[in-house]
Protein backbone atom coordinates (compact mmCIF):
# COMPACT_ATOMS: atom_id res chain seq x y z
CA UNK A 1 73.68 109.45 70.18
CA UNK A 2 70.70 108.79 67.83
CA UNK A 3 67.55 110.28 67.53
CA UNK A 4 66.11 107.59 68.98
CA UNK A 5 68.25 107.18 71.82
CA UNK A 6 67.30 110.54 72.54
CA UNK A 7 63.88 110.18 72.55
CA UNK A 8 63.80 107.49 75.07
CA UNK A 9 65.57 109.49 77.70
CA UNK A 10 63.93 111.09 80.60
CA UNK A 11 63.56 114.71 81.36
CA UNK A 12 66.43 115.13 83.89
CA UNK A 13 68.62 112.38 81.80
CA UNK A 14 68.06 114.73 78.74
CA UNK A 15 69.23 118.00 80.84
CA UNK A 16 72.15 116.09 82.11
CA UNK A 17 73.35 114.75 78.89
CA UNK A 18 72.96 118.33 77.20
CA UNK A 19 74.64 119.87 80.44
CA UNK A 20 77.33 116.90 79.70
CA UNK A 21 77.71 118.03 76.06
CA UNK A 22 78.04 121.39 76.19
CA UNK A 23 80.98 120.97 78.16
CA UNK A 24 82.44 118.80 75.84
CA UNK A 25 82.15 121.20 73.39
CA UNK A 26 83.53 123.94 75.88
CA UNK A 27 86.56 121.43 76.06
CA UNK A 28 87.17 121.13 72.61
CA UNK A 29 87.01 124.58 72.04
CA UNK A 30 89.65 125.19 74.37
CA UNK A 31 91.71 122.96 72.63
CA UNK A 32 91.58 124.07 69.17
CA UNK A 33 92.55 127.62 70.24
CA UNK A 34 95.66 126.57 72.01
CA UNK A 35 96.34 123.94 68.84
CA UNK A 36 96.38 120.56 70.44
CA UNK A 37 92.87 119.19 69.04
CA UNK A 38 93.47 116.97 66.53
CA UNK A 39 90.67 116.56 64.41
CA UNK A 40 88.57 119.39 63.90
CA UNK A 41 85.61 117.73 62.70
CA UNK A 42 84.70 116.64 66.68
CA UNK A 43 83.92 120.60 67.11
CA UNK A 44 80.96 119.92 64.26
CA UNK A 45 80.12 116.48 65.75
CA UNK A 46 79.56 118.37 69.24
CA UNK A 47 77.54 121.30 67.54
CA UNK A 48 75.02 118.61 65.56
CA UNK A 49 74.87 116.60 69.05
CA UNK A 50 73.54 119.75 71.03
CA UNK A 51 70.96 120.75 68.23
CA UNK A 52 69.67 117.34 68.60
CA UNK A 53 69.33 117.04 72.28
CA UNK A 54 67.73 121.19 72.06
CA UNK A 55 65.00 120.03 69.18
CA UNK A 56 63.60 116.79 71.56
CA UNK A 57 63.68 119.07 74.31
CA UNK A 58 61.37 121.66 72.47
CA UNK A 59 59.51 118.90 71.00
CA UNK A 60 58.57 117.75 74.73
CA UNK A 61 57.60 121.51 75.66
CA UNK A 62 55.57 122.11 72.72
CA UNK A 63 53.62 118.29 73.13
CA UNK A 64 55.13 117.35 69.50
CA UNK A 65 54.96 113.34 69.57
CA UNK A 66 56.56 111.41 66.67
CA UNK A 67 54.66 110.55 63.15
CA UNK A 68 52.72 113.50 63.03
């Protein structure tokens, strides 16, 4: 998902899709360590996705808008 994308969900659509990913990422995990995931880079995809979705949510509790 983009930045963007992001931005434009709701509170409770942003929980749920960062609830969503982290289990993803709990997935993938899983299979890397029993050697059936494929490529590796999804694990770093996942990671990058979650520290998006965390730094929109912090922007929302701090008030942060976007442009200043």
């Amino acid at each position: 998902m983009k930045t963007k994308e992001i931005q434009a969900l709701s509170d409770k659509e942003l929980a749920k899709q960062l609830e969503a990913v982290h289990q993803e990422l709990f997935n993938l995990r899983f299979r890397l360590a029993t050697k059936q995931l494929v490529n590796h880079r999804e694990v770093r995809r996942v990671k990058k996705e979650i520290a998006r979705l965390k730094t929109i949510k912090r922007e929302r509790e701090l008030g942060i808008r976007e442009g200043e």
